[in-house]
C-alpha atoms as a PDB file:
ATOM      1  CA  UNK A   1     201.606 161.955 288.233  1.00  0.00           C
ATOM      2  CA  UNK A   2     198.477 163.729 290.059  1.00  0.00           C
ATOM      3  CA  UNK A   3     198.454 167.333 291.965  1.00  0.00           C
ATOM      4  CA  UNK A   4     195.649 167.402 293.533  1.00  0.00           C
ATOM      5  CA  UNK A   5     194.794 171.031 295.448  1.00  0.00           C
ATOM      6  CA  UNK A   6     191.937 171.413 298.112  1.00  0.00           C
ATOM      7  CA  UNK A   7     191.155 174.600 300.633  1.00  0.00           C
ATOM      8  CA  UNK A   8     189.465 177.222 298.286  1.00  0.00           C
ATOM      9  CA  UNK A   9     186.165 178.771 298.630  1.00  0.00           C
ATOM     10  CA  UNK A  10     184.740 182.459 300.013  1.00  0.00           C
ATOM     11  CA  UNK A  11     186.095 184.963 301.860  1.00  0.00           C
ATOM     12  CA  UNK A  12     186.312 188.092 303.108  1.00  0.00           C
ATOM     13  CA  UNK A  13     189.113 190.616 302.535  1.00  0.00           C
ATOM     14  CA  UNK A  14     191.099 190.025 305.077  1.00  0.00           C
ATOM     15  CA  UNK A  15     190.753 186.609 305.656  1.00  0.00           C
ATOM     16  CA  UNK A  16     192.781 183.758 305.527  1.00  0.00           C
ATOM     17  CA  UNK A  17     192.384 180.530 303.438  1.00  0.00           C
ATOM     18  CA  UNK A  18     195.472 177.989 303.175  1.00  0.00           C
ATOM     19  CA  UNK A  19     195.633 175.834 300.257  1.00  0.00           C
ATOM     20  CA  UNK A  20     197.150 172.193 300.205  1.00  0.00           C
ATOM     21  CA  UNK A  21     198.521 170.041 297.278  1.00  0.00           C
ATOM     22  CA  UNK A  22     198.584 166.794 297.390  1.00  0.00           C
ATOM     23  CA  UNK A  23     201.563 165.114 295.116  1.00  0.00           C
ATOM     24  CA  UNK A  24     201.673 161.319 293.938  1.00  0.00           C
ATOM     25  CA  UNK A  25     203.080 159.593 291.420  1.00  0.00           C
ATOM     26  CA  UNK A  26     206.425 160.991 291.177  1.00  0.00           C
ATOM     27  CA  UNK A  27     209.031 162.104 293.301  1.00  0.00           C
ATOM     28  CA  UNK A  28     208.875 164.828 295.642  1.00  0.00           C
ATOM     29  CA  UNK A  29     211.625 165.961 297.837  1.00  0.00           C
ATOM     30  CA  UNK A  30     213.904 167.346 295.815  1.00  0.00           C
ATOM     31  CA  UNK A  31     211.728 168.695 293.217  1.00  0.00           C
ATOM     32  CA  UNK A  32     210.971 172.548 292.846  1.00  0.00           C
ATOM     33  CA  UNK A  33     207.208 173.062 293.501  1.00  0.00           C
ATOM     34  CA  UNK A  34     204.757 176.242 292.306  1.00  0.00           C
ATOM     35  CA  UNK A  35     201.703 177.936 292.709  1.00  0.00           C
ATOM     36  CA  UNK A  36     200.088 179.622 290.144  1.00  0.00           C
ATOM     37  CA  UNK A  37     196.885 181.411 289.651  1.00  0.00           C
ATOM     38  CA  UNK A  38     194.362 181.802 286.654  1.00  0.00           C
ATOM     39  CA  UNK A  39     191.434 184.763 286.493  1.00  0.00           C
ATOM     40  CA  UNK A  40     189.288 183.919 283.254  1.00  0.00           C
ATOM     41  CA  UNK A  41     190.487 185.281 280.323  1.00  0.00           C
ATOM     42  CA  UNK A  42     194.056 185.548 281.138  1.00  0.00           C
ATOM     43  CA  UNK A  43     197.293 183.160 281.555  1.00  0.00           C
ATOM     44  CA  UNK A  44     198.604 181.419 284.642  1.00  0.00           C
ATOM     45  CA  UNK A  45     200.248 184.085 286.887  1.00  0.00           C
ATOM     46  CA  UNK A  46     202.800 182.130 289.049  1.00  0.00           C
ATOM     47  CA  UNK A  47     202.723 183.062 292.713  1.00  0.00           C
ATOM     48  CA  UNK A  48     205.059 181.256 294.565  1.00  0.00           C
ATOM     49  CA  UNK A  49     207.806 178.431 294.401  1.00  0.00           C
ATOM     50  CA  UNK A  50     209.903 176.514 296.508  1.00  0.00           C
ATOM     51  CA  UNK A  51     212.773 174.598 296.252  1.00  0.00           C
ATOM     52  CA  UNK A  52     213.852 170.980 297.708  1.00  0.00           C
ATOM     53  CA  UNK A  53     216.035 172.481 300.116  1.00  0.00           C
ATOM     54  CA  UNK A  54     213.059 174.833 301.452  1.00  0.00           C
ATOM     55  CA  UNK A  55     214.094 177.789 299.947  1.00  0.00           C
ATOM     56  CA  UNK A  56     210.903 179.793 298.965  1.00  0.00           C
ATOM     57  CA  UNK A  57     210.345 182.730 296.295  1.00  0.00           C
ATOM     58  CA  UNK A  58     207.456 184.576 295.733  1.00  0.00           C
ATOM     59  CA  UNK A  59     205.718 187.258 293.413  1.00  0.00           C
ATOM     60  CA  UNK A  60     205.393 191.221 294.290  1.00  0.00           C
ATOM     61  CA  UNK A  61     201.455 190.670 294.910  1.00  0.00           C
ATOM     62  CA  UNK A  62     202.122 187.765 297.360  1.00  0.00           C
ATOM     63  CA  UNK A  63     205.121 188.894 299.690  1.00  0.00           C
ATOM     64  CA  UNK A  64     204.354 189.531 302.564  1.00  0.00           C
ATOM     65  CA  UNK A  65     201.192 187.879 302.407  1.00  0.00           C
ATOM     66  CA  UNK A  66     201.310 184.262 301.434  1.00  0.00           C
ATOM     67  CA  UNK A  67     203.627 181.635 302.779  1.00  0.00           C
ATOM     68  CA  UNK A  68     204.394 178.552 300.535  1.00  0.00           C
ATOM     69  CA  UNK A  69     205.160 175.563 302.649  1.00  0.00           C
ATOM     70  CA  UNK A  70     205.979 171.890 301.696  1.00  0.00           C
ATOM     71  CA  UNK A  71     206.005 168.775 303.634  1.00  0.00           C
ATOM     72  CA  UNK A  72     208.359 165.925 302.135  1.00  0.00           C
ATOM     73  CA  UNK A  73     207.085 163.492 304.863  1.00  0.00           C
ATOM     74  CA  UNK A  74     203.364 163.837 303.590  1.00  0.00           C
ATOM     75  CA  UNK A  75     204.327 164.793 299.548  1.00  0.00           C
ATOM     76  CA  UNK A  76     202.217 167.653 300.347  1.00  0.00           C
ATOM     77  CA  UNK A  77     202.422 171.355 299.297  1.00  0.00           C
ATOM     78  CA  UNK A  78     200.557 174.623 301.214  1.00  0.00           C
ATOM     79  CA  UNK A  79     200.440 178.163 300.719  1.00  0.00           C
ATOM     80  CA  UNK A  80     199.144 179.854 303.459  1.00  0.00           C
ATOM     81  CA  UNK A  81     197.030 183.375 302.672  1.00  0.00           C
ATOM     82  CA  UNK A  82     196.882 186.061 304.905  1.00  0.00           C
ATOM     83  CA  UNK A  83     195.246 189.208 304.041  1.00  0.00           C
ATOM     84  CA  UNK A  84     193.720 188.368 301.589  1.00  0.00           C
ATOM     85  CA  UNK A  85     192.100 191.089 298.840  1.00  0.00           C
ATOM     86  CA  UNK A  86     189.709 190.920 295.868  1.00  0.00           C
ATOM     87  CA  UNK A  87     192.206 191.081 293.309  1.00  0.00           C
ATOM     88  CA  UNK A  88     193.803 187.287 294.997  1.00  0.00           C
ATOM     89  CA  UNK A  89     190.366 185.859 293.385  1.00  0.00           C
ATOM     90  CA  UNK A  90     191.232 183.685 290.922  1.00  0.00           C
ATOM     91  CA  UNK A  91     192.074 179.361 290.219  1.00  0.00           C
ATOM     92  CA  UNK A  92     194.851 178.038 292.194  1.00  0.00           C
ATOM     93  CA  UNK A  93     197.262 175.814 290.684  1.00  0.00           C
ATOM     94  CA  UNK A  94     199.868 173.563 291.897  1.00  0.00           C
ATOM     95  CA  UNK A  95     202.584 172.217 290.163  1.00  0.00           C
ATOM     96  CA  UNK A  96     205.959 170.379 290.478  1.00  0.00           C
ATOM     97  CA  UNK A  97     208.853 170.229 288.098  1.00  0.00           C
ATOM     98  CA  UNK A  98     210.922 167.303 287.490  1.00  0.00           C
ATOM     99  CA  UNK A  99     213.763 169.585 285.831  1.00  0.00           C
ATOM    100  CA  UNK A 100     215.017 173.198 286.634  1.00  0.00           C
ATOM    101  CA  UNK A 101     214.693 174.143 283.326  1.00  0.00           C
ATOM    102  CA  UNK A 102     211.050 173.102 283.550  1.00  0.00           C
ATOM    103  CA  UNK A 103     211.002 174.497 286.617  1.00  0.00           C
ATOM    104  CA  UNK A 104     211.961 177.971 285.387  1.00  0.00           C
ATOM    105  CA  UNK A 105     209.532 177.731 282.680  1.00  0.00           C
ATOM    106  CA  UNK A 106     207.030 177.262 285.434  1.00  0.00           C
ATOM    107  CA  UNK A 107     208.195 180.808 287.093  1.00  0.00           C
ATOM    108  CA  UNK A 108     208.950 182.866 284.582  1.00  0.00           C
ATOM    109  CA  UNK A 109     206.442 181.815 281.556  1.00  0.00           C
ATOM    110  CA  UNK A 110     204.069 179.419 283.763  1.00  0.00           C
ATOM    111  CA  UNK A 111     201.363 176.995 281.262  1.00  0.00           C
ATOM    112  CA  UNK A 112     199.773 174.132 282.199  1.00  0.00           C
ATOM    113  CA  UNK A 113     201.269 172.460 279.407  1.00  0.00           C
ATOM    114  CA  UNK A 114     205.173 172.453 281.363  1.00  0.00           C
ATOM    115  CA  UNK A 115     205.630 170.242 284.284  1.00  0.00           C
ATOM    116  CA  UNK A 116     202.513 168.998 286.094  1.00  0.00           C
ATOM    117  CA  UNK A 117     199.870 170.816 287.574  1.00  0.00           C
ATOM    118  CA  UNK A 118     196.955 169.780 289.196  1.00  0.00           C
ATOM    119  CA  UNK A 119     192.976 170.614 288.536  1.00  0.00           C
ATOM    120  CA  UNK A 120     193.006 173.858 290.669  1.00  0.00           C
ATOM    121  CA  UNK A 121     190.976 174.739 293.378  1.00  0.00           C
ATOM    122  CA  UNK A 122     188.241 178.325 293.116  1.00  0.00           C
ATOM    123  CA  UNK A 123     189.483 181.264 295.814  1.00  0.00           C
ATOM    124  CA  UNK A 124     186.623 184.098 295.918  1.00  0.00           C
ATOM    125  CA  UNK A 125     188.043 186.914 297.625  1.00  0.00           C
ATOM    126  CA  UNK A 126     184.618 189.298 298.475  1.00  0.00           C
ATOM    127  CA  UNK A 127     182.607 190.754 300.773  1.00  0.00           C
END
């Protein structure tokens, strides 16, 4: 299995950056997906999820603001970021679950060490 998540870097508060996830190796459609984030010294803060059948959930901080997007044609994942402030800075994670009980693991308690994530990718939210 391999996650692999591109589209980070710098920008300003109130930009935009959309992240992609690449997903091979296991099966996609029909699988819940995540995003998670990671600021150092702290655990994995999930951000978004979305389900096979497209339905989409997201946390307090990113309503509103992000929109998590997947693409069962391509086994790709996105999460578009609008507005984005300093406090978004952090490492981006996606991840897929091959069970809902993984899959709630991954929402409600999210570590690297449940499902599969990928490497993460750097967002630098600053002016």
């Amino acid at each position: 299995v391999q996650l692999v998540e591109s589209g980070g870097g710098l920008v300003q508060p109130g930009g935009s950056l959309r992240l992609s996830c690449a997903v091979s190796g296991v099966t996609f459609s029909g699988n819940p997906l995540t995003w998670a984030r990671q600021v150092p010294g702290k655990g994995l803060e999930w951000v978004s999820g979305i389900y096979g059948s497209g339905q989409t959930y997201y946390a307090n901080t990113a309503k509103g603001r992000f929109t998590i997007i997947r693409d069962n044609a391509k086994n790709m994942m996105y999460l578009q970021m609008n507005n984005l402030k300093p406090e978004d800075t952090a490492v981006y994670y996606c991840g897929i679950a091959t069970t809902l009980t993984d899959y709630s693991r991954m929402v409600n308690n999210p570590n690297r060490s449940v499902g599969h994530w990928g490497q993460g990718t750097q967002v630098t939210v600053s002016s």
